[in-house]
N, C-alpha and C. Protein backbone atom coordinates (compact mmCIF):
# COMPACT_ATOMS: atom_id res chain seq x y z
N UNK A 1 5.04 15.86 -13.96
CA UNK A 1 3.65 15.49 -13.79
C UNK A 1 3.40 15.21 -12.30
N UNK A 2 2.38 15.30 -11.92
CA UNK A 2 1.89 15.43 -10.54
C UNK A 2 1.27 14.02 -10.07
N UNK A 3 1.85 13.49 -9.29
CA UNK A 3 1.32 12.04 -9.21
C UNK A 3 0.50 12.16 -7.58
N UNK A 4 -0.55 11.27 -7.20
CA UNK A 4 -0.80 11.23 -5.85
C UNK A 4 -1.27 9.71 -5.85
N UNK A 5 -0.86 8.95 -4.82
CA UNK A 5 -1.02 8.13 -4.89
C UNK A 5 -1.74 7.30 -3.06
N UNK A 6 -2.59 6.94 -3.58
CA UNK A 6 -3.78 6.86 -2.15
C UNK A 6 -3.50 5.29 -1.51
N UNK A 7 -3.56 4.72 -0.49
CA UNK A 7 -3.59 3.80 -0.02
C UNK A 7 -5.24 3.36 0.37
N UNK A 8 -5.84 2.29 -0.47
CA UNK A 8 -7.21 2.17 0.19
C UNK A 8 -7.24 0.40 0.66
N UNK A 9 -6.15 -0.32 0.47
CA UNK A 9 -6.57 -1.55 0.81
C UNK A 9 -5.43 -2.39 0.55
N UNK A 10 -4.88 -2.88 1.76
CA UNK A 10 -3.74 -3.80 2.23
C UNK A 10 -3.47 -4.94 2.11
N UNK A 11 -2.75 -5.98 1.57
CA UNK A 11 -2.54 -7.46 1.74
C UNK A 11 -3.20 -7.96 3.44
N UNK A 12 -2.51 -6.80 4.35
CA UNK A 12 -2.75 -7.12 5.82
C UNK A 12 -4.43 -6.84 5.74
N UNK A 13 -5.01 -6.23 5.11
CA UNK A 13 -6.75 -6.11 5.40
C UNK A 13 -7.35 -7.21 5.01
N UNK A 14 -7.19 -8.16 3.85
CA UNK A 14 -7.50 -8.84 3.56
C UNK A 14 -7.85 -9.81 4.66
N UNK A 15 -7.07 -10.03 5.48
CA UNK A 15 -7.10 -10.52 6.71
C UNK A 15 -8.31 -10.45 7.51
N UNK A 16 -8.63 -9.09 7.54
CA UNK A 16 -9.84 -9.18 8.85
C UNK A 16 -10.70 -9.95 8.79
N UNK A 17 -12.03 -9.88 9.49
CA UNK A 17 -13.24 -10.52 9.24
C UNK A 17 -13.80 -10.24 8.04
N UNK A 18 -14.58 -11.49 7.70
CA UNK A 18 -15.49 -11.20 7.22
C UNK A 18 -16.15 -10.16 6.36
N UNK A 19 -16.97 -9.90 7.35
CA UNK A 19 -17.43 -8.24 7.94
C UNK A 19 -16.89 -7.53 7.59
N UNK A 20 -16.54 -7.24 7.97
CA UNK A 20 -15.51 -6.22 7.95
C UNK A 20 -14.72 -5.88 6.60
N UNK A 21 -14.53 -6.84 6.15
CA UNK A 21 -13.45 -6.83 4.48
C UNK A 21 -15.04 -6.63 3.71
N UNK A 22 -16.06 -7.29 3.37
CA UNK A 22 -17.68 -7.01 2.75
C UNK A 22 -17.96 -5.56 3.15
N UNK A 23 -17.87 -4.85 4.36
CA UNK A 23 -17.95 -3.51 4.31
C UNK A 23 -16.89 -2.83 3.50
N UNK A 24 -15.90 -3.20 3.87
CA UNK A 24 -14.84 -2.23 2.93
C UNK A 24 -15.04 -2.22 1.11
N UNK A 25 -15.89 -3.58 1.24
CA UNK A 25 -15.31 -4.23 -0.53
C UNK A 25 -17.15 -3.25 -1.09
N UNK A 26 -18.00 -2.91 -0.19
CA UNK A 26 -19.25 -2.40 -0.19
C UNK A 26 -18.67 -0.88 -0.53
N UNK A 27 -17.90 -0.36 0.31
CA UNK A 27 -17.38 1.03 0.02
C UNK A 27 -16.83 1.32 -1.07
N UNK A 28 -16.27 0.66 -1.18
CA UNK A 28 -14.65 0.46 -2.44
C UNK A 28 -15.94 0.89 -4.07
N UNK A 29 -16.99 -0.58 -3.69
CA UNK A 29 -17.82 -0.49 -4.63
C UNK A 29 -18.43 1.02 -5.38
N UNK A 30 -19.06 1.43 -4.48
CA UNK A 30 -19.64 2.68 -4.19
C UNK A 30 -18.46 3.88 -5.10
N UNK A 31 -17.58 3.66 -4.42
CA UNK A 31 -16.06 5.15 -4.78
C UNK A 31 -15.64 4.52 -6.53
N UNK A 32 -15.94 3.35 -6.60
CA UNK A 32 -15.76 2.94 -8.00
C UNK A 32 -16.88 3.98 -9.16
N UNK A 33 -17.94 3.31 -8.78
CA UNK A 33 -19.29 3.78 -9.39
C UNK A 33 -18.44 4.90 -9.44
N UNK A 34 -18.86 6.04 -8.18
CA UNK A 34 -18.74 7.41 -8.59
C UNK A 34 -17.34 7.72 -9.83
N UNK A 35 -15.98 7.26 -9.08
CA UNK A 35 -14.79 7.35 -10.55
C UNK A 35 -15.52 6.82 -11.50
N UNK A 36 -16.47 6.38 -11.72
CA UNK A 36 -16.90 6.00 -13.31
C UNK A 36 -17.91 6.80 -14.24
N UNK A 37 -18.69 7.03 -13.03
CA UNK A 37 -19.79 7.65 -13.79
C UNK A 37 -20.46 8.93 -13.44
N UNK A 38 -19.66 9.57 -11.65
CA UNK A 38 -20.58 10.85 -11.37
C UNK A 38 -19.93 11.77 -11.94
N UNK A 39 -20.84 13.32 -11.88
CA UNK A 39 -20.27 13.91 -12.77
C UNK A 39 -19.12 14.84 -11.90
N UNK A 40 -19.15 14.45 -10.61
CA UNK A 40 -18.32 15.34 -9.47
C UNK A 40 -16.72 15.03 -9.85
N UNK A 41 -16.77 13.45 -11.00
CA UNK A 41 -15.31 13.27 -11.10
C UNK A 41 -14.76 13.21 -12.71
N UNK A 42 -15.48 14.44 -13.10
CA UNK A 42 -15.65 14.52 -14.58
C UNK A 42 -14.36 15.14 -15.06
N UNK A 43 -13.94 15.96 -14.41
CA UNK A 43 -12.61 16.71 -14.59
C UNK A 43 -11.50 15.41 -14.34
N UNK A 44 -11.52 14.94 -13.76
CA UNK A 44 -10.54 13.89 -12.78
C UNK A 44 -10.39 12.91 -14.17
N UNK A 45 -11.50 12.54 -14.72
CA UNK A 45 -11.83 11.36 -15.82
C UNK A 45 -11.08 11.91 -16.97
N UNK A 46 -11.07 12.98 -17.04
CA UNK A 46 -10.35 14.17 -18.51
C UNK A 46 -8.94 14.37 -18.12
N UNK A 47 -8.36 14.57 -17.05
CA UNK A 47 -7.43 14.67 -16.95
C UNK A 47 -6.17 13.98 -16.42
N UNK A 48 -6.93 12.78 -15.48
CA UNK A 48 -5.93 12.17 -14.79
C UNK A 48 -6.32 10.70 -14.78
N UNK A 49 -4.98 10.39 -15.14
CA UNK A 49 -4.78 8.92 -15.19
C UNK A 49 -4.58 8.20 -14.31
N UNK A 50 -6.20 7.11 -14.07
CA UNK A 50 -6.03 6.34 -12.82
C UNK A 50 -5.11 5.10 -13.29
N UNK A 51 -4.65 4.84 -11.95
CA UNK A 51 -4.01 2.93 -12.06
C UNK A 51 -4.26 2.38 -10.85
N UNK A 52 -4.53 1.10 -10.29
CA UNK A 52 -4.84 0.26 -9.34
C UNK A 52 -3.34 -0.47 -9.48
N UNK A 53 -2.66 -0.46 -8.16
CA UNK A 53 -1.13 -0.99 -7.75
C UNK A 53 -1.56 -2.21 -6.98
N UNK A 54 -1.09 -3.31 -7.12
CA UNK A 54 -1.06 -4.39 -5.88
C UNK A 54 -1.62 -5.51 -6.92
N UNK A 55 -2.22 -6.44 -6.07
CA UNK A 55 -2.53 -7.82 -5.73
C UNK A 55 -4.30 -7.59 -6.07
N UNK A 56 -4.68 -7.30 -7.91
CA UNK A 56 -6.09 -7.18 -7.60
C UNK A 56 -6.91 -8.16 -7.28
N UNK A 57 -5.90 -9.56 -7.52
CA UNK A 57 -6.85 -10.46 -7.32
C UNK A 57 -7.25 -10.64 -6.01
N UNK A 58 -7.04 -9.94 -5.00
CA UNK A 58 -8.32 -10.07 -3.30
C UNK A 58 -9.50 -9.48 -3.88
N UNK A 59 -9.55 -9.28 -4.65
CA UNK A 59 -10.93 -8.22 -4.97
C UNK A 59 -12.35 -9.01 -6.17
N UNK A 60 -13.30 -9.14 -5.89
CA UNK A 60 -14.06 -9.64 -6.38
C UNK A 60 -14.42 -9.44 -7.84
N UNK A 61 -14.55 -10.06 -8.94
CA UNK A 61 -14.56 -10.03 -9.86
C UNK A 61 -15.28 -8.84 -10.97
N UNK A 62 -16.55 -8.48 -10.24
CA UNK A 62 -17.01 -7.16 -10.08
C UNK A 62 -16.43 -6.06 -10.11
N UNK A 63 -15.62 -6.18 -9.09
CA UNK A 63 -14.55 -4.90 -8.72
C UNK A 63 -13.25 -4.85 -9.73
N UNK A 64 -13.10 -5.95 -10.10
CA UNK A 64 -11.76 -5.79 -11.12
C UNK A 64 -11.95 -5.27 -12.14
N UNK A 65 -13.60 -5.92 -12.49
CA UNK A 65 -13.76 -5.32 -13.92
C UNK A 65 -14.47 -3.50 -13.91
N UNK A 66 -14.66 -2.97 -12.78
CA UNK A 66 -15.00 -1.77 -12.55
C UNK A 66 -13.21 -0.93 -12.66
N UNK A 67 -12.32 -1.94 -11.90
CA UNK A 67 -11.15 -1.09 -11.85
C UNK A 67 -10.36 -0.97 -13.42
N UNK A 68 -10.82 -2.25 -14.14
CA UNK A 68 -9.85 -2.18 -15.36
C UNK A 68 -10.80 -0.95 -16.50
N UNK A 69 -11.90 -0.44 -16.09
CA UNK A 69 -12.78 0.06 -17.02
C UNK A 69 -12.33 1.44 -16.49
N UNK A 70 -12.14 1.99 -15.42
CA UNK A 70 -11.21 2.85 -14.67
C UNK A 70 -9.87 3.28 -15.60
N UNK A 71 -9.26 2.67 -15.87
CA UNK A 71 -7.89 2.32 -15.65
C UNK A 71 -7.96 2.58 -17.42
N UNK A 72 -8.66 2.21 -18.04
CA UNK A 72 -9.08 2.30 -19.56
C UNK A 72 -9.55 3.75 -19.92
N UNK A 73 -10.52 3.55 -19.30
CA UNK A 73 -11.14 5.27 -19.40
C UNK A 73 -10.54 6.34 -19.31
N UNK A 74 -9.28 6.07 -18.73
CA UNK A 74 -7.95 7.38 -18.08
C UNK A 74 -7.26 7.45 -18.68
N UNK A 75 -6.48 6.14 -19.23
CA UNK A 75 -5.12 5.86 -19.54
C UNK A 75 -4.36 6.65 -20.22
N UNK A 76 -5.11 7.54 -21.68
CA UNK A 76 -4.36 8.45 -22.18
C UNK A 76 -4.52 9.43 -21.21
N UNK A 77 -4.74 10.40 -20.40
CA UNK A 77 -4.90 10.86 -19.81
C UNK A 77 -3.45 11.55 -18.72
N UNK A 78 -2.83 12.54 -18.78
CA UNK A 78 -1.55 12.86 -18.58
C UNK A 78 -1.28 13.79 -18.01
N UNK A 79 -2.27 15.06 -17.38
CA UNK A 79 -2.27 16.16 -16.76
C UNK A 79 -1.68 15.35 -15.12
N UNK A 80 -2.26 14.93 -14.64
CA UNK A 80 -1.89 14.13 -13.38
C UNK A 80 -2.06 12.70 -13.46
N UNK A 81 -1.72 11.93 -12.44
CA UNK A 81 -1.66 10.55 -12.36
C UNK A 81 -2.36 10.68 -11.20
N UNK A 82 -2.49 9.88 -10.36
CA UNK A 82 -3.29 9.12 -9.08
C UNK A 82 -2.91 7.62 -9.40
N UNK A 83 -2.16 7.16 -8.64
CA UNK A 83 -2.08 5.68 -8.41
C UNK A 83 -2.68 5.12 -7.01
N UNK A 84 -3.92 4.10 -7.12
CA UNK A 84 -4.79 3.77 -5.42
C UNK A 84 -4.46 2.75 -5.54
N UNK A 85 -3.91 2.53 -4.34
CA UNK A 85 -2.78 1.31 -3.70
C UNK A 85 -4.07 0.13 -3.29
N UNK A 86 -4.45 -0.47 -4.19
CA UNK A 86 -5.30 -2.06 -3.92
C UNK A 86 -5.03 -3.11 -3.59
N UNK A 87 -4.78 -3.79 -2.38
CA UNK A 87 -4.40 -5.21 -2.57
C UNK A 87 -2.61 -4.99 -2.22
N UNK A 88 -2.40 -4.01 -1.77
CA UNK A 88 -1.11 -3.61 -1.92
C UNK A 88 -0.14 -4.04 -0.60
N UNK A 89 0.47 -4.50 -0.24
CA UNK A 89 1.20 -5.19 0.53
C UNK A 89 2.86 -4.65 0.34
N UNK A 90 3.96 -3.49 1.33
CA UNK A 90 4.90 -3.18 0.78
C UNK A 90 6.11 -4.76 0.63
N UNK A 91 5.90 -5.28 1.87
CA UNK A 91 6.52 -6.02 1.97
C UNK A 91 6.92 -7.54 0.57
N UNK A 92 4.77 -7.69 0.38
CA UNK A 92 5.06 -8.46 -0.55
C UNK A 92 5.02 -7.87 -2.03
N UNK A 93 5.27 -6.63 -2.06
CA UNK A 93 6.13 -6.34 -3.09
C UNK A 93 7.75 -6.51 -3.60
N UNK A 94 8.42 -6.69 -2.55
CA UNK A 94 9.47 -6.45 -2.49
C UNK A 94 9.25 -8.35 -2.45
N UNK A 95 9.08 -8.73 -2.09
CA UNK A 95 9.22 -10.11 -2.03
C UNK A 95 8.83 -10.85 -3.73
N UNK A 96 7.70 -10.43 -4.06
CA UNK A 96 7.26 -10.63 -5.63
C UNK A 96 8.56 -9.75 -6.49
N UNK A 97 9.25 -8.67 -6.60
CA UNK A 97 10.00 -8.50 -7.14
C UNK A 97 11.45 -9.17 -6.92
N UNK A 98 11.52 -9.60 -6.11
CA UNK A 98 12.50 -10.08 -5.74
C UNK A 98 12.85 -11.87 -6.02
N UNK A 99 11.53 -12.39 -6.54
CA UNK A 99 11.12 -13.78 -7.07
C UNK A 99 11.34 -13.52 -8.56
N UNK A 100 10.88 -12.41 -9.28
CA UNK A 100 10.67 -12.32 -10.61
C UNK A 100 12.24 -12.31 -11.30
N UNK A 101 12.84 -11.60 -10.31
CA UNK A 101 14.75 -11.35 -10.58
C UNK A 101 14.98 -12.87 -10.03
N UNK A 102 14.85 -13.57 -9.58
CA UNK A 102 15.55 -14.80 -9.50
C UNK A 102 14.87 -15.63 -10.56
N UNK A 103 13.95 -15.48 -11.37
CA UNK A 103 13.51 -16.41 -12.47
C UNK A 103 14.16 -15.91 -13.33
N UNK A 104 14.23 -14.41 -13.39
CA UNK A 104 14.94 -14.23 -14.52
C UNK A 104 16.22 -14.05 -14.62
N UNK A 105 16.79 -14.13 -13.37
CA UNK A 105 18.35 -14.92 -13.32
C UNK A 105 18.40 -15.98 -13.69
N UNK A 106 17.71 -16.91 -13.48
CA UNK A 106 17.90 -18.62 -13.77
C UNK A 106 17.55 -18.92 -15.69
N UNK A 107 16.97 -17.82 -16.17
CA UNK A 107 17.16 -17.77 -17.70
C UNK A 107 17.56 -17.40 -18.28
N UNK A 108 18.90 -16.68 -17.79
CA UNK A 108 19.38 -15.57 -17.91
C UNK A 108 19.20 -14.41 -18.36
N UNK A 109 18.46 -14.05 -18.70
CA UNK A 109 17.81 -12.87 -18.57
C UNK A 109 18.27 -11.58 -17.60
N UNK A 110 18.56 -11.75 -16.36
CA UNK A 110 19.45 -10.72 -15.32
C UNK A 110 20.71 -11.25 -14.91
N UNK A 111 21.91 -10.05 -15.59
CA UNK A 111 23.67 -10.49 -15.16
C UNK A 111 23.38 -9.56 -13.83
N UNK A 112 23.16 -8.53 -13.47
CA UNK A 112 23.33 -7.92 -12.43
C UNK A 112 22.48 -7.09 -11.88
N UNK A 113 22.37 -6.58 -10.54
CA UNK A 113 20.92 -5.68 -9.81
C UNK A 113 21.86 -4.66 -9.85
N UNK A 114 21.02 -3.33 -9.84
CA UNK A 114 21.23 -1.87 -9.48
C UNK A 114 20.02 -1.56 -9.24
N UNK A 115 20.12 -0.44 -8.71
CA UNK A 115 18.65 -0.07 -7.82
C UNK A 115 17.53 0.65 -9.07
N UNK A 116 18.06 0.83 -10.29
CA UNK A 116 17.47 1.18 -11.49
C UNK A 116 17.08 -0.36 -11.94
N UNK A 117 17.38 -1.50 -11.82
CA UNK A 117 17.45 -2.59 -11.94
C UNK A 117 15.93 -3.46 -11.35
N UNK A 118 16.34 -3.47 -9.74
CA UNK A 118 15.49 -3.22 -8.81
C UNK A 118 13.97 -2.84 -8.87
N UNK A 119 14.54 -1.41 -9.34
CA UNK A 119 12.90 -0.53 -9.37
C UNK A 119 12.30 -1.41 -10.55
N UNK A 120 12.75 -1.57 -11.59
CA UNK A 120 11.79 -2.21 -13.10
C UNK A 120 11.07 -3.42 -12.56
N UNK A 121 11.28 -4.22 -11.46
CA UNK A 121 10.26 -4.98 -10.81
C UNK A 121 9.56 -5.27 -9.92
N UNK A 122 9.10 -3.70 -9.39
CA UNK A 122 8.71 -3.16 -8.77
C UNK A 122 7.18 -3.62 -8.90
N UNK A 123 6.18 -3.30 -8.29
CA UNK A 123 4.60 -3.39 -9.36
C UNK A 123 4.64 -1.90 -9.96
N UNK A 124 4.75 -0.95 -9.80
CA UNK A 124 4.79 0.39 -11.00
C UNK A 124 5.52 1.70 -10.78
N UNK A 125 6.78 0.60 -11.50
CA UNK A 125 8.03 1.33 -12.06
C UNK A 125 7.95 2.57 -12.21
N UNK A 126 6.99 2.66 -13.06
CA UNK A 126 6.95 4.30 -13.94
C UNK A 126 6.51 5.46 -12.89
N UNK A 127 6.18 5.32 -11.45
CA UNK A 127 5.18 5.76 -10.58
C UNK A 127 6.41 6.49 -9.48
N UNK A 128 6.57 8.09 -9.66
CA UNK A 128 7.86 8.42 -9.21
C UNK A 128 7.80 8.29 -7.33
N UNK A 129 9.27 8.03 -6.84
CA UNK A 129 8.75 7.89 -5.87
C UNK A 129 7.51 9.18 -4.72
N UNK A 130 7.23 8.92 -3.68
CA UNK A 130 6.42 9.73 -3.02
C UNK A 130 7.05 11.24 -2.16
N UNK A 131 7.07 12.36 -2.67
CA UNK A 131 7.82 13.54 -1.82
C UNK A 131 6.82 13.62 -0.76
N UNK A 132 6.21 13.37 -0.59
CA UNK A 132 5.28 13.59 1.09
C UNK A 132 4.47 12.45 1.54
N UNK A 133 4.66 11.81 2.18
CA UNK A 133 3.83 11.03 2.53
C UNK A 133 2.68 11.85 3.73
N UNK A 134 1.27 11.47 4.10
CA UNK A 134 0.87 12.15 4.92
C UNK A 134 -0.03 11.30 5.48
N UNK A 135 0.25 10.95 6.80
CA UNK A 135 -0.54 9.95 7.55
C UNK A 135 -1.44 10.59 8.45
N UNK A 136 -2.58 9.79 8.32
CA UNK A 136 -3.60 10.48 9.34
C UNK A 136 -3.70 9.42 10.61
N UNK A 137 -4.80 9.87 11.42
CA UNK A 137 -5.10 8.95 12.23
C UNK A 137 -3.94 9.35 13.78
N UNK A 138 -2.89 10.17 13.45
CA UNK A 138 -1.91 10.15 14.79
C UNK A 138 -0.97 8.73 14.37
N UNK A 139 -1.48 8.02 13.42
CA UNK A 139 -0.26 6.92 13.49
C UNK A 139 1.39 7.30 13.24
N UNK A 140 2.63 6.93 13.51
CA UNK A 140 3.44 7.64 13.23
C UNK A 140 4.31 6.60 12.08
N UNK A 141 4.35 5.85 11.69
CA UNK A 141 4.62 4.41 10.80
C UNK A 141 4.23 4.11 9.72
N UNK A 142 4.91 3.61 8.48
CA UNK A 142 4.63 3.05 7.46
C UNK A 142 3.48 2.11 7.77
N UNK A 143 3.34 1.22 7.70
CA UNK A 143 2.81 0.03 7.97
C UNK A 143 2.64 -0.82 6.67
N UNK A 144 4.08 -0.77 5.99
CA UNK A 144 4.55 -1.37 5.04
C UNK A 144 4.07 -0.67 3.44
N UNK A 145 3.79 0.80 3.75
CA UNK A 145 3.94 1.78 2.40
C UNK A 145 4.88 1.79 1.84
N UNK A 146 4.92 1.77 0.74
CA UNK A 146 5.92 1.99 -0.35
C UNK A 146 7.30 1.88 0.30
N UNK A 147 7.70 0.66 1.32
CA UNK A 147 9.10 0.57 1.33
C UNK A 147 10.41 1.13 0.93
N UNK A 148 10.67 0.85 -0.73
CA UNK A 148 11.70 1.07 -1.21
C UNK A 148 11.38 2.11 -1.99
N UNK A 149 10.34 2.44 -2.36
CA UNK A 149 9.70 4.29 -2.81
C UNK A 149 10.12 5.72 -1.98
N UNK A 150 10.01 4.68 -0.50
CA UNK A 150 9.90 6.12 0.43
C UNK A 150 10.97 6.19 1.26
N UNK A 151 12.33 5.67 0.47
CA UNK A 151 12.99 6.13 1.50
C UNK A 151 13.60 7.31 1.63
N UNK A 152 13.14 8.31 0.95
CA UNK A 152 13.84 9.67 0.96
C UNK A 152 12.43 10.77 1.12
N UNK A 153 11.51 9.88 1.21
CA UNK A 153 10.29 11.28 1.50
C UNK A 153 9.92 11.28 2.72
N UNK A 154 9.33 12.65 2.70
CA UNK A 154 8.94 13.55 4.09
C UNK A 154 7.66 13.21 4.47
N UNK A 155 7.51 13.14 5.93
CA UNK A 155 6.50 12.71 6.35
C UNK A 155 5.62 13.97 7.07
N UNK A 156 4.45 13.95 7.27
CA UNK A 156 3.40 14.42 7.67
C UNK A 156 2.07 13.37 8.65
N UNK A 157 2.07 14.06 9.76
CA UNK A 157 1.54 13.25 10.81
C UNK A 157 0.78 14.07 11.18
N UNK A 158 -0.69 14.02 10.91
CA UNK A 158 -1.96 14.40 11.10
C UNK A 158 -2.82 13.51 12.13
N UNK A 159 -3.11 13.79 13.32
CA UNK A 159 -4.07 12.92 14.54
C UNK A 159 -5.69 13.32 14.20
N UNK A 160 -5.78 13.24 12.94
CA UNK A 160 -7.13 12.89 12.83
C UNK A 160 -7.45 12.00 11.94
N UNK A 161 -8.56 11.64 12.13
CA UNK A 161 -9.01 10.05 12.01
C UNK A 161 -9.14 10.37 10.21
N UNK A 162 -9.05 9.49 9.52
CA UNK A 162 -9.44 9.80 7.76
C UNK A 162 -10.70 10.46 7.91
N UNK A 163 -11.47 10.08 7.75
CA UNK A 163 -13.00 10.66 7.90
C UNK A 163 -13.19 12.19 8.02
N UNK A 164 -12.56 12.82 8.96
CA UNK A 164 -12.10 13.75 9.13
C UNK A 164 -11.14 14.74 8.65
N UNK A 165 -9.96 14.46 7.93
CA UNK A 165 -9.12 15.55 7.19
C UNK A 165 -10.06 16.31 6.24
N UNK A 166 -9.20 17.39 6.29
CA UNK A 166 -9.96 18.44 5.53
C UNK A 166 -9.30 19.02 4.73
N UNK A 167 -9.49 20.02 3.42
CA UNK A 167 -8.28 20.70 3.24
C UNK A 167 -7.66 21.39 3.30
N UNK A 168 -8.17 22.00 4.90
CA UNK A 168 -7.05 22.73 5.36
C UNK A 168 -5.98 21.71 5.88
N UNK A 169 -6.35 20.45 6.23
CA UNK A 169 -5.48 19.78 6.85
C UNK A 169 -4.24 19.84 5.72
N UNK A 170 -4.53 19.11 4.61
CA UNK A 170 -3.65 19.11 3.29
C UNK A 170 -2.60 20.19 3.06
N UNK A 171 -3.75 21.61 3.32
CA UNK A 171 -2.63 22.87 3.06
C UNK A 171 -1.68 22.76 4.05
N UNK A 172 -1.81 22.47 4.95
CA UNK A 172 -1.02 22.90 6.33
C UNK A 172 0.02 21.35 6.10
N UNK A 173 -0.17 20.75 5.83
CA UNK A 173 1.06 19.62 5.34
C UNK A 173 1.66 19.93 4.12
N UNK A 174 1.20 20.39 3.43
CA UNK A 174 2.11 21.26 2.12
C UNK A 174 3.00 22.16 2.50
N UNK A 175 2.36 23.03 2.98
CA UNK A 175 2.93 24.21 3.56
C UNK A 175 4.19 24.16 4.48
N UNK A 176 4.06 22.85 5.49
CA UNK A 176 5.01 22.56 6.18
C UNK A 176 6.27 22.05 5.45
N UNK A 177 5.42 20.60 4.33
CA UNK A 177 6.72 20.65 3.74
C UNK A 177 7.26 21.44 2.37
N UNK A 178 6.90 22.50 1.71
CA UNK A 178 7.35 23.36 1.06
C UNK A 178 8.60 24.33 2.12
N UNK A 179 8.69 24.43 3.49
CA UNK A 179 9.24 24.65 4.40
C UNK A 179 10.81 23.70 4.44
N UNK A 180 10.61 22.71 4.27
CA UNK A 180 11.94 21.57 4.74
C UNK A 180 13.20 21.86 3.45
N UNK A 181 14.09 21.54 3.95
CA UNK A 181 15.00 21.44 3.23
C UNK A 181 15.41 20.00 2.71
N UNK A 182 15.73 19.33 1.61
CA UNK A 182 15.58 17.96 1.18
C UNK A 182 17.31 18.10 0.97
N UNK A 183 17.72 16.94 1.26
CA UNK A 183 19.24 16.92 1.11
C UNK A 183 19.11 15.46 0.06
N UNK A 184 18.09 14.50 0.48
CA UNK A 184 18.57 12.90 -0.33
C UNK A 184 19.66 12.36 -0.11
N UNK A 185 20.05 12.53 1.35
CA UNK A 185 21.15 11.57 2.18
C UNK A 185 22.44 12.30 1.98
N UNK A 186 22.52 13.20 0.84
CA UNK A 186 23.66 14.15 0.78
C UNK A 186 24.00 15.26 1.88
């Protein structure tokens, strides 16, 4: 199954101004509506199963209940996945999974970690890791994406701003990496 999984909003965004987070949470609004109800994402609604990853609670109460009606509306839904990274923080993922294994060491509940171990407390396990990552903007850095997801995928570094990619941009990062050879540290 074909998973894609979008980054729209950071533990670190939460941070900014004001302003600035009310514009984003204004946008967010907007891209909700349309996943819900235009008909441009009617195919998308039939076939692919959304999920919201992270920390929904930065998000206004409004918005949760737009994302869980999302998230409902899809769920059987199995041709593709899309997982949009909300509230998503890599670091304090790894930190929240890494709390949940020490409670459930102390009840015993966990004799030992393996990285199959690991992944189950993850925020979504089931969500395979990422074969391409593709950054826009010219940035060349995680900036705390999928940490322990990505350590074996290929990157793609596009210097144009989001707003801007196109899909030729997309093809031409496919294309490149349909090109690479993947070893997985072997």
């Amino acid at each position: 199954m074909t998973t894609l999984s979008i980054w729209i909003f950071s533990t670190e965004n939460a941070g900014r101004s004001r302003v600035e987070v009310g514009a984003l949470f204004k946008l967010f609004r907007e891209v909700l509506n349309r996943l819900e109800t235009h008909k441009d994402f009617d195919k998308l609604r039939k076939e692919t199963g959304v999920r919201f990853v992270g920390n929904l609670s930065l998000f206004p109460k409004d918005m949760i209940e737009h994302i869980k009606k999302i998230e409902k509306l899809t769920e059987k839904n199995n041709r593709f996945k899309l997982a949009i990274l909300a509230g998503y923080g890599g670091r304090q993922e790894l930190i929240d999974a890494a709390q949940k294994m020490a409670d459930d060491a102390k009840r015993g509940k966990l004799k030992s970690i393996t990285e199959k171990t690991f992944r189950s407390y993850l925020y979504a396990p089931d969500i395979p890791d990422p074969d391409l990552i593709f950054r826009s903007a010219g940035e060349q850095r995680l900036s705390g994406l999928l940490p322990w997801q990505s350590v074996y995928s290929e990157f793609y570094f596009c210097p144009k701003l989001w707003p801007a990619v196109t899909k030729e941009d997309f093809a031409k990062a496919i294309k490149e990496y349909t090109q690479r050879h993947r070893r997985f540290g072997k």
